[in-house]
PDB file of N, CA and C in Angstrom:
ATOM      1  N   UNK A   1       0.849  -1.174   0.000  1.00  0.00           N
ATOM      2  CA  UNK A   1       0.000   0.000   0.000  1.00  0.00           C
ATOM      3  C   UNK A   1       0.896   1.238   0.000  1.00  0.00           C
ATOM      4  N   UNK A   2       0.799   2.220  -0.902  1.00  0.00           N
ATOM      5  CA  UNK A   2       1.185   3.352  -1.060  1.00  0.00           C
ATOM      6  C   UNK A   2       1.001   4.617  -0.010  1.00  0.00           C
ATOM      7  N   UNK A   3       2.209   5.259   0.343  1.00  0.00           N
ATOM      8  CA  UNK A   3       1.475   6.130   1.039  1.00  0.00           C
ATOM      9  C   UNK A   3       0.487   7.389   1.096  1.00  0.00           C
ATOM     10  N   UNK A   4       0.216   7.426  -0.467  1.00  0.00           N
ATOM     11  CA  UNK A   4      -0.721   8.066  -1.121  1.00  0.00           C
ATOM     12  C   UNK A   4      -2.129   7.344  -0.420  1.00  0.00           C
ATOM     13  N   UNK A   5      -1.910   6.191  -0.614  1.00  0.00           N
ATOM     14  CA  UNK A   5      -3.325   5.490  -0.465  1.00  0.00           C
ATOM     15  C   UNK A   5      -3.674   5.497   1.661  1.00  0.00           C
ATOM     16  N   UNK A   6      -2.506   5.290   1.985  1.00  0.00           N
ATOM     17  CA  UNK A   6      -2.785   5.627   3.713  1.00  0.00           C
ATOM     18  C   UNK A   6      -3.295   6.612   4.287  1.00  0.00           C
ATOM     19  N   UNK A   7      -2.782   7.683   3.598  1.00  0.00           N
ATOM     20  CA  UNK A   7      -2.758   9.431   3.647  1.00  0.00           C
ATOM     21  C   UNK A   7      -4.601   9.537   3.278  1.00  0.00           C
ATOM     22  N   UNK A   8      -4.919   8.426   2.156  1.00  0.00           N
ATOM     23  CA  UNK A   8      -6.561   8.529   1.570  1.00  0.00           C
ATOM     24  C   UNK A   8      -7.429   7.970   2.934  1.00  0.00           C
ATOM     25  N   UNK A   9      -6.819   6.827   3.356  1.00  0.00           N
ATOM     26  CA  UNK A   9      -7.334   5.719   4.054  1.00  0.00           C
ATOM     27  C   UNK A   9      -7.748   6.969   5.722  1.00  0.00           C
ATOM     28  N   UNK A  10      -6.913   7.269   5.836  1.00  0.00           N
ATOM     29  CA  UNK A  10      -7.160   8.385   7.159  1.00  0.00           C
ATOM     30  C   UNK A  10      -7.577   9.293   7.324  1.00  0.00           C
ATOM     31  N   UNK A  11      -7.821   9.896   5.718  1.00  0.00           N
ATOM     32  CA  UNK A  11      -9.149  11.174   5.340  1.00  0.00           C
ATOM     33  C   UNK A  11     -10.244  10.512   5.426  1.00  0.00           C
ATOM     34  N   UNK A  12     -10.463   9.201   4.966  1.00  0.00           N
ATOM     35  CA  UNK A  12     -12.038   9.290   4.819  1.00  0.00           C
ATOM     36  C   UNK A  12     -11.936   8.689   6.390  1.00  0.00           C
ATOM     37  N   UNK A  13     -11.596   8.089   6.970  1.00  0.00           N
ATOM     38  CA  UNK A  13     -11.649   7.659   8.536  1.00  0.00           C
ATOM     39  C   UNK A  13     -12.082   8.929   9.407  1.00  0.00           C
ATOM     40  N   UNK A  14     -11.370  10.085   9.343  1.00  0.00           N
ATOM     41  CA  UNK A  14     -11.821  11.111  10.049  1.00  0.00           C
ATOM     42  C   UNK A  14     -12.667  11.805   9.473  1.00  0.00           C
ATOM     43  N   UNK A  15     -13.177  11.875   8.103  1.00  0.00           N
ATOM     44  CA  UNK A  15     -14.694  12.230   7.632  1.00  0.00           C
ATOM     45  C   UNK A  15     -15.317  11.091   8.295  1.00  0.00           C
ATOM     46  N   UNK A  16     -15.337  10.239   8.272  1.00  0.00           N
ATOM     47  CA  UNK A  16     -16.049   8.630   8.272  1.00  0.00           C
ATOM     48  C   UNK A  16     -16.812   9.068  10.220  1.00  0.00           C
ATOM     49  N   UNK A  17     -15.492   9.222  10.789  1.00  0.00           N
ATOM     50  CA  UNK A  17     -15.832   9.172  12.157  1.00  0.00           C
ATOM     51  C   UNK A  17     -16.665  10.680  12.546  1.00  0.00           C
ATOM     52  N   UNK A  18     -16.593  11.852  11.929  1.00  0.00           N
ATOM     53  CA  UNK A  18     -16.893  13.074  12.181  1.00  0.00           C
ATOM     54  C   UNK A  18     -18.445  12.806  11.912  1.00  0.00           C
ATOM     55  N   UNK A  19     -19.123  12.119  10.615  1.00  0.00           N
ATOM     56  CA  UNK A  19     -19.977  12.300   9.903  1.00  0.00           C
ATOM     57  C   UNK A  19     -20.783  10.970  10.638  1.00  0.00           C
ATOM     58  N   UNK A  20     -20.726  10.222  10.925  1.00  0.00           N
ATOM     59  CA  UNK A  20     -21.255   8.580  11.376  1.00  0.00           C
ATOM     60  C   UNK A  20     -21.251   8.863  12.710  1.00  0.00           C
ATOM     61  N   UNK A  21     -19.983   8.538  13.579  1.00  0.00           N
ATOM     62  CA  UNK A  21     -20.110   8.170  14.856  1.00  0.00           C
ATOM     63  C   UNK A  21     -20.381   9.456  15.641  1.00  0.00           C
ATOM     64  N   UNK A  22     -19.861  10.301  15.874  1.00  0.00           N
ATOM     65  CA  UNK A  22     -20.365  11.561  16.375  1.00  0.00           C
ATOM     66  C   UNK A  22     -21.557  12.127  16.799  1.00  0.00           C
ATOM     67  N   UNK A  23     -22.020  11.601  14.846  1.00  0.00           N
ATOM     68  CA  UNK A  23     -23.587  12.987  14.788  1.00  0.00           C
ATOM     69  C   UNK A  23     -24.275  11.824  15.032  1.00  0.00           C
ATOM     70  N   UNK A  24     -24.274  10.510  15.365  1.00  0.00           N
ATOM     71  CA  UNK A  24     -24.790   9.375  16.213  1.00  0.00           C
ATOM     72  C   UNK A  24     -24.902   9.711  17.736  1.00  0.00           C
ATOM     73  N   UNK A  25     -23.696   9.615  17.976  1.00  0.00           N
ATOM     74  CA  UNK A  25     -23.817   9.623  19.110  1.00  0.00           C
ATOM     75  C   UNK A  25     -24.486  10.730  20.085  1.00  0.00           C
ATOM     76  N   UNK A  26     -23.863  12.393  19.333  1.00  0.00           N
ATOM     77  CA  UNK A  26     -24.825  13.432  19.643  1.00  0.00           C
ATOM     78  C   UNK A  26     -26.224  13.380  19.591  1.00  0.00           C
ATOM     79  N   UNK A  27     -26.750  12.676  18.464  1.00  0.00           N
ATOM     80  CA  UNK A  27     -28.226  12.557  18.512  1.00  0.00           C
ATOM     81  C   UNK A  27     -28.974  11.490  19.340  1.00  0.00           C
ATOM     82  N   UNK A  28     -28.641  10.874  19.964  1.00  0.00           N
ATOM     83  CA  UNK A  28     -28.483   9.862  21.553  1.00  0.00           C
ATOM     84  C   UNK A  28     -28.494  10.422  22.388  1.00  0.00           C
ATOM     85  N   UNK A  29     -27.397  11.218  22.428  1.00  0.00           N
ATOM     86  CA  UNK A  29     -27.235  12.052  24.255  1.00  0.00           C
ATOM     87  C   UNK A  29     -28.404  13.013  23.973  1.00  0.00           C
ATOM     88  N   UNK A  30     -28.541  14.030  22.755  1.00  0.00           N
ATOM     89  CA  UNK A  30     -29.406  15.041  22.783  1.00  0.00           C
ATOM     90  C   UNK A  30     -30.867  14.378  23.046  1.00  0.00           C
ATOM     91  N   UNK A  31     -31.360  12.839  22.757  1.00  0.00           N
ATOM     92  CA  UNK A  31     -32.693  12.343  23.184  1.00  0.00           C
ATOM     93  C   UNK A  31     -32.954  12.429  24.579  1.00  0.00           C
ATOM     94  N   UNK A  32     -32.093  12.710  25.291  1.00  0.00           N
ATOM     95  CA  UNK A  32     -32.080  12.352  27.233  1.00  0.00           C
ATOM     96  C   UNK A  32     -32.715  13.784  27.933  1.00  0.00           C
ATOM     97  N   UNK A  33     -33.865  14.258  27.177  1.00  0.00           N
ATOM     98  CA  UNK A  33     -34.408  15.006  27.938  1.00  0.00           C
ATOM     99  C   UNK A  33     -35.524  14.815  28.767  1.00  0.00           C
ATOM    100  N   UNK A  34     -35.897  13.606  28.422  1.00  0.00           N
ATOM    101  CA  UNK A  34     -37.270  13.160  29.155  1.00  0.00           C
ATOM    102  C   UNK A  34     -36.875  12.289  30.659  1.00  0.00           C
ATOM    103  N   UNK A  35     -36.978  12.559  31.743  1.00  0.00           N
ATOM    104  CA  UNK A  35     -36.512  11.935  33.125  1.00  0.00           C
ATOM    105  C   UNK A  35     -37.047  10.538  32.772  1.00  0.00           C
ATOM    106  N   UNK A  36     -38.223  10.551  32.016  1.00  0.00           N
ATOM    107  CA  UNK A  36     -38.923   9.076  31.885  1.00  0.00           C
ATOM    108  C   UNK A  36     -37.813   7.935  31.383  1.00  0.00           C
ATOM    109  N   UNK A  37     -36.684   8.239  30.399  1.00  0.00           N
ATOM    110  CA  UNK A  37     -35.864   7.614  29.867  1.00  0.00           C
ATOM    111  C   UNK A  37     -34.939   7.066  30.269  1.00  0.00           C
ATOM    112  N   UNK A  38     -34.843   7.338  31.754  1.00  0.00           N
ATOM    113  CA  UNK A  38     -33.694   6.971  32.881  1.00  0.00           C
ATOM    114  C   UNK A  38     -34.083   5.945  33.865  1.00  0.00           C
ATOM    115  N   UNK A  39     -33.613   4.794  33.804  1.00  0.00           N
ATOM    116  CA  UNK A  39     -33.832   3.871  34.844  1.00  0.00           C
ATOM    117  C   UNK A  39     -33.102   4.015  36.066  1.00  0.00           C
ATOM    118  N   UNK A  40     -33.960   4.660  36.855  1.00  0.00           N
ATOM    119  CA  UNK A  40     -33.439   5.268  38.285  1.00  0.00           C
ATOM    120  C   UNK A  40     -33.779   4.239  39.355  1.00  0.00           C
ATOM    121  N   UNK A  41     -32.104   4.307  40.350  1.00  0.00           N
ATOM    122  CA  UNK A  41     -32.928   3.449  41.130  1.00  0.00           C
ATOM    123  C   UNK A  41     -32.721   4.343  42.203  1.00  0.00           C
ATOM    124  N   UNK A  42     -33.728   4.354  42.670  1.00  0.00           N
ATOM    125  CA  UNK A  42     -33.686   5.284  43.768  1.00  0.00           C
ATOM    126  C   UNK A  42     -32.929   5.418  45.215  1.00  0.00           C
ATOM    127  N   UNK A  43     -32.826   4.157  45.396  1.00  0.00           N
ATOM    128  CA  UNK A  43     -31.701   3.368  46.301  1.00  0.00           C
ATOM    129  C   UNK A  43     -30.280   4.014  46.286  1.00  0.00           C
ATOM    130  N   UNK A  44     -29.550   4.252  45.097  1.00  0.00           N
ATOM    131  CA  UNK A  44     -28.741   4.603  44.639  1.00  0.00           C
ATOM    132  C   UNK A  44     -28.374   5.407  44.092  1.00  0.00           C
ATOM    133  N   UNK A  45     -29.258   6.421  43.548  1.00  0.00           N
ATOM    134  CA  UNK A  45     -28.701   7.742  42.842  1.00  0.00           C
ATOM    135  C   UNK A  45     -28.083   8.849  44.157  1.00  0.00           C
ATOM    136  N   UNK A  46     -28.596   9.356  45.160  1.00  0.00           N
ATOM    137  CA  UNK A  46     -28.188   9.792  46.359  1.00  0.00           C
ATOM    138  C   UNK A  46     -26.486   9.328  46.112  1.00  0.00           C
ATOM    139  N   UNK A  47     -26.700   7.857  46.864  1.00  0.00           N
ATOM    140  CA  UNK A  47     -25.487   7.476  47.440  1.00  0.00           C
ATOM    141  C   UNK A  47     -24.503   7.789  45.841  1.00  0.00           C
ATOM    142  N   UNK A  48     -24.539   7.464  44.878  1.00  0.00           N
ATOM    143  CA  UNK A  48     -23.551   7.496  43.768  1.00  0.00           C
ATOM    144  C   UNK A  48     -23.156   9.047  43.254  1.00  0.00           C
ATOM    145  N   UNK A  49     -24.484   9.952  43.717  1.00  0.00           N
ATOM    146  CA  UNK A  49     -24.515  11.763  43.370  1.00  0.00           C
ATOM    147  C   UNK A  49     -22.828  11.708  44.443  1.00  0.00           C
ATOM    148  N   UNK A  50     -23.189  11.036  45.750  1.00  0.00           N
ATOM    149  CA  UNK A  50     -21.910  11.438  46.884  1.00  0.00           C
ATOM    150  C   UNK A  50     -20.921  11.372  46.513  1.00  0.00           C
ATOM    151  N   UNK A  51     -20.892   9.791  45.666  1.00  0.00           N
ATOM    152  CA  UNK A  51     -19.712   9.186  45.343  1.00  0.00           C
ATOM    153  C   UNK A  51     -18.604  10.116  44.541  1.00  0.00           C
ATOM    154  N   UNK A  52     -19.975  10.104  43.478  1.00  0.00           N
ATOM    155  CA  UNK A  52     -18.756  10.621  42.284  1.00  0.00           C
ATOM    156  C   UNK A  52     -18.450  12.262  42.531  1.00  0.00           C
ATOM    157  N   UNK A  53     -18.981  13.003  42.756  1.00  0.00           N
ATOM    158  CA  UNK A  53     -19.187  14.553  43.490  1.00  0.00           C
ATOM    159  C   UNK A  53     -19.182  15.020  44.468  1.00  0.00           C
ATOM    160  N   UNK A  54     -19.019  14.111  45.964  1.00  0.00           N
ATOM    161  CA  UNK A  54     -19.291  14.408  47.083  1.00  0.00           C
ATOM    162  C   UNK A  54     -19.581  15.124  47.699  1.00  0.00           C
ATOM    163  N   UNK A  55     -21.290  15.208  47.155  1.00  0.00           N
ATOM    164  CA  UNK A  55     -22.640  15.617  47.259  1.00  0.00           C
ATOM    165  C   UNK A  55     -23.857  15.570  46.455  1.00  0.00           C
ATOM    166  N   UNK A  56     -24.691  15.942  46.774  1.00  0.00           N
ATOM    167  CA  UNK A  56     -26.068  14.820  45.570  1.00  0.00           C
ATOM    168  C   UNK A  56     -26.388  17.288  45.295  1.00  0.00           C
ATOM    169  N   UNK A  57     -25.685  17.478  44.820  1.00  0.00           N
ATOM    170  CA  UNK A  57     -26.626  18.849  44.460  1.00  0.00           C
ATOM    171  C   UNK A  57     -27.119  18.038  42.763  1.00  0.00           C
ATOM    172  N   UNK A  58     -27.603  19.077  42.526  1.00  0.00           N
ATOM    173  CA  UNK A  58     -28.943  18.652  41.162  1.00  0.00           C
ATOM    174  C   UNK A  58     -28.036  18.418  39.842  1.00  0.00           C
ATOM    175  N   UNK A  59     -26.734  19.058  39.897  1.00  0.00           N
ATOM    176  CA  UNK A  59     -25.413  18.929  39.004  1.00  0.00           C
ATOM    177  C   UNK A  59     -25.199  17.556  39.165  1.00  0.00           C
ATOM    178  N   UNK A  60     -24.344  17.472  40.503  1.00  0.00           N
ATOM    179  CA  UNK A  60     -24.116  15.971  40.501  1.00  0.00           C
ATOM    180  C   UNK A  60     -24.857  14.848  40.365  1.00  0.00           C
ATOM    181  N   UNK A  61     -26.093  15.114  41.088  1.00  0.00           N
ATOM    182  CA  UNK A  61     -27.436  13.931  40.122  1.00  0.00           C
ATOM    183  C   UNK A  61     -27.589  13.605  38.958  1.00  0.00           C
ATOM    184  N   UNK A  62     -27.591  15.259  38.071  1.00  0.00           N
ATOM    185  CA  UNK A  62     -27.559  14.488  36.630  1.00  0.00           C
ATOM    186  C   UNK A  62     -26.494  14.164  36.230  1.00  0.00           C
ATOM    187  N   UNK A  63     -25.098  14.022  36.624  1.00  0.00           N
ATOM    188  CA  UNK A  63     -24.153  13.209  36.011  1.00  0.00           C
ATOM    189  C   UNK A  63     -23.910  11.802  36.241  1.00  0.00           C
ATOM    190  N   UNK A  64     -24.871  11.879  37.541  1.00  0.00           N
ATOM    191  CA  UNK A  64     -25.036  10.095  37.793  1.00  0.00           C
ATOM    192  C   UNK A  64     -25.890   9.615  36.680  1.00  0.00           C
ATOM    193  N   UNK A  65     -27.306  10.694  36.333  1.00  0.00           N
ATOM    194  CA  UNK A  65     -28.120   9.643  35.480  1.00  0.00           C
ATOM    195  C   UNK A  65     -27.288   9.704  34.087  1.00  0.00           C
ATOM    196  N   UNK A  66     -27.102  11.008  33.651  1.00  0.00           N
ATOM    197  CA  UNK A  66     -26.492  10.939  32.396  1.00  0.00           C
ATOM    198  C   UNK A  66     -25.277  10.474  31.682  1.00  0.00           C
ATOM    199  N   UNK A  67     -24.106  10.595  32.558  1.00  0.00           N
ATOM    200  CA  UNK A  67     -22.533   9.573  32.477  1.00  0.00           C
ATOM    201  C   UNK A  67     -22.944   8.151  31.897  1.00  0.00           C
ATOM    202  N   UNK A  68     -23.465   7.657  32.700  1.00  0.00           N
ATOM    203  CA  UNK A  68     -23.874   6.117  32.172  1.00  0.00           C
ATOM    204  C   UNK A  68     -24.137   6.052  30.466  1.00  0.00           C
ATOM    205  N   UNK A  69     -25.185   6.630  30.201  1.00  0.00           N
ATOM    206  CA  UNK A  69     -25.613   6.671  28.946  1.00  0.00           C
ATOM    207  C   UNK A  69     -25.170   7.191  27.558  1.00  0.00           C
ATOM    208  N   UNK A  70     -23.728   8.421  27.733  1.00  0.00           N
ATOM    209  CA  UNK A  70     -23.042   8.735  27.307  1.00  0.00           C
ATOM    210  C   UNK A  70     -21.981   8.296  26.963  1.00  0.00           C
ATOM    211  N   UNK A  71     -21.736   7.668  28.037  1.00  0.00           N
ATOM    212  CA  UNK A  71     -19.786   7.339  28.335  1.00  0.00           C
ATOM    213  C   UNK A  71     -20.209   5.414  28.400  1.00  0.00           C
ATOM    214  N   UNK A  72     -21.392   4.808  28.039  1.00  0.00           N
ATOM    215  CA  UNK A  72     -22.106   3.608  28.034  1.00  0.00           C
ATOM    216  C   UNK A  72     -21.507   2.489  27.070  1.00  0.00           C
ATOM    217  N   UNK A  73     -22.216   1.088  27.030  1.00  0.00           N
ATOM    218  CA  UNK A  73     -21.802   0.430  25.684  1.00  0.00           C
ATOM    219  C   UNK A  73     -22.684   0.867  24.697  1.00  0.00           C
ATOM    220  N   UNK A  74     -23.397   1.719  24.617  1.00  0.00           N
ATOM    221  CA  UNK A  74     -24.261   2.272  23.841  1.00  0.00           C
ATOM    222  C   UNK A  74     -23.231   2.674  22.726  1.00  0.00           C
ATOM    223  N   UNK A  75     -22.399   3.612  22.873  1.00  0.00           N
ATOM    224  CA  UNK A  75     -21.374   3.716  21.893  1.00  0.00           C
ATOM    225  C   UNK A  75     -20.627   2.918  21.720  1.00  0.00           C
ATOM    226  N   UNK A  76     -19.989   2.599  22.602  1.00  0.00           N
ATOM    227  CA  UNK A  76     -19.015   0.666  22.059  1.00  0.00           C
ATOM    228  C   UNK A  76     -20.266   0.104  20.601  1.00  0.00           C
ATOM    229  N   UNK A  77     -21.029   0.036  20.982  1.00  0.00           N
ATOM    230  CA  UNK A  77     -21.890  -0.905  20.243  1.00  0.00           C
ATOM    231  C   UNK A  77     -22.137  -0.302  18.888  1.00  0.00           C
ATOM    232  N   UNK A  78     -22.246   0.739  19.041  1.00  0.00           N
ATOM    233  CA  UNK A  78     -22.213   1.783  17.703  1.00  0.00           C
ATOM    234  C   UNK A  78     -20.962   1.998  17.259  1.00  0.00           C
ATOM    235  N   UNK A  79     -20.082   2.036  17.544  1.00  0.00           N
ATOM    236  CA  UNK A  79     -18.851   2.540  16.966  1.00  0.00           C
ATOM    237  C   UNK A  79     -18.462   0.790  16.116  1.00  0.00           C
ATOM    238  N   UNK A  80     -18.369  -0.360  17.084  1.00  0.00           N
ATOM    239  CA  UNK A  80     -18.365  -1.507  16.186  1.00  0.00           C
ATOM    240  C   UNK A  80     -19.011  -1.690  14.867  1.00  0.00           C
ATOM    241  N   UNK A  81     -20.471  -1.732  14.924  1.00  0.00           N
ATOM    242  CA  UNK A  81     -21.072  -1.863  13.872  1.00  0.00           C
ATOM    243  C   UNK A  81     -20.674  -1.099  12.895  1.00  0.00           C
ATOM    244  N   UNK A  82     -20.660   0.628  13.379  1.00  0.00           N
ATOM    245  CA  UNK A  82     -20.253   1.461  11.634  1.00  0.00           C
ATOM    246  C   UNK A  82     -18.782   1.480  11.564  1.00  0.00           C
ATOM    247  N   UNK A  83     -18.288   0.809  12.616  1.00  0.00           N
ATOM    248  CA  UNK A  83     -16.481   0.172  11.970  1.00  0.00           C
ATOM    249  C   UNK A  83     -16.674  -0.756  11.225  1.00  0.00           C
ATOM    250  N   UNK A  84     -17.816  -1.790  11.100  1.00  0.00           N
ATOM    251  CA  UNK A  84     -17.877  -2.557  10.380  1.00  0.00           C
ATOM    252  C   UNK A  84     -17.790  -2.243   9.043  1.00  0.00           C
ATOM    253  N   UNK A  85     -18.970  -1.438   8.828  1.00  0.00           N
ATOM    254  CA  UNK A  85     -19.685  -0.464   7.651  1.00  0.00           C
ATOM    255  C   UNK A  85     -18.372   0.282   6.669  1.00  0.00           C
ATOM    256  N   UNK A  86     -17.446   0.960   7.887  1.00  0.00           N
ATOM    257  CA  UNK A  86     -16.612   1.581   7.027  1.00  0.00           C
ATOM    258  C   UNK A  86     -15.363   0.697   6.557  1.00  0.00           C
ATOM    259  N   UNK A  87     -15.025  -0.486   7.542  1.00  0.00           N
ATOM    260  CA  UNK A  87     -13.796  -1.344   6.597  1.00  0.00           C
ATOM    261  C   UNK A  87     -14.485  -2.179   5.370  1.00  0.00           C
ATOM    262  N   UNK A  88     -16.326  -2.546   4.967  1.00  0.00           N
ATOM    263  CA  UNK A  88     -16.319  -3.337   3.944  1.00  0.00           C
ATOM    264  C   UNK A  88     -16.514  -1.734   2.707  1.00  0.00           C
ATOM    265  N   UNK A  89     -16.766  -0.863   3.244  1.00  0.00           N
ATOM    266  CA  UNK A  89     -17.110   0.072   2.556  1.00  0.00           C
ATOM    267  C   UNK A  89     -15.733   0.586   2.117  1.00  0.00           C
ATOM    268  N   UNK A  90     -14.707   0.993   2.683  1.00  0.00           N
ATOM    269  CA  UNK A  90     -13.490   2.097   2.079  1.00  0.00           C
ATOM    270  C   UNK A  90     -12.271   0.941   1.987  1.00  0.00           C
ATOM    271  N   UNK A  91     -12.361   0.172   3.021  1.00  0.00           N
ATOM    272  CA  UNK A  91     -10.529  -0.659   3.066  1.00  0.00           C
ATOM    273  C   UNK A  91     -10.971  -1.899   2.094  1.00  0.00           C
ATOM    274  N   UNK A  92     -12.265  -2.721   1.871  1.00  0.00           N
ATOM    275  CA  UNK A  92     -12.339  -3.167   0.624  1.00  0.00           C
ATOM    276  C   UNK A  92     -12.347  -2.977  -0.837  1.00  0.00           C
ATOM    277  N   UNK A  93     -11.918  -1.454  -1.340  1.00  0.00           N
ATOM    278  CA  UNK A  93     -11.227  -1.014  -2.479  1.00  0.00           C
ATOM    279  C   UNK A  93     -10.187  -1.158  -2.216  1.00  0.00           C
ATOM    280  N   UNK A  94      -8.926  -1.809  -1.218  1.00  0.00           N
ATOM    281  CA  UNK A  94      -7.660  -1.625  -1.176  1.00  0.00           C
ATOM    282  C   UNK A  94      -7.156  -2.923  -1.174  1.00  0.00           C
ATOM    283  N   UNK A  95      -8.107  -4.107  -1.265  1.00  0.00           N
ATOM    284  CA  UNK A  95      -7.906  -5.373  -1.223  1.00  0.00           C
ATOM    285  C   UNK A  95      -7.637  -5.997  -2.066  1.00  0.00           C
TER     286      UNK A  95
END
């Protein structure tokens, strides 16, 4: 492989990732406005607000509910699949 063709291979990767995984993933986190969408356990949001912030103010609450879902396998799981998408799609012209 040429390094013409590597130099290609890593443009469309960072279009690939800017344009796919990103405006994915942004449009995921931006759905989390409804409290209904959060499986709260009530047991535990308190004690974990302490944990991670040590203190439950209304900041640190929502980073207990929202961290999870952001920083989740929700994206693992997405980023696999359209890795899939983009090696039969761009690195199978190089085969």
């Amino acid at each position: 492989m040429t390094e013409k063709e590597k130099k290609d291979i890593l443009r469309k990767f960072k279009n690939w990732f800017k344009r796919t995984l990103i405006e994915s993933h942004k449009k995921n986190t931006e759905k989390l406005t409804d409290i209904t969408e959060f499986n709260i356990n009530p047991f535990l949001l308190f004690y974990l607000s302490s944990y991670l912030e040590g203190n439950t103010s209304p900041t640190s609450l929502a980073k207990v509910l929202v961290y999870p879902r952001v920083l989740g396998t929700s994206i693992t799981t997405s980023f696999g699949t359209h890795m899939q998408s983009f090696i039969t799609a761009v690195l199978g012209a190089y085969g």
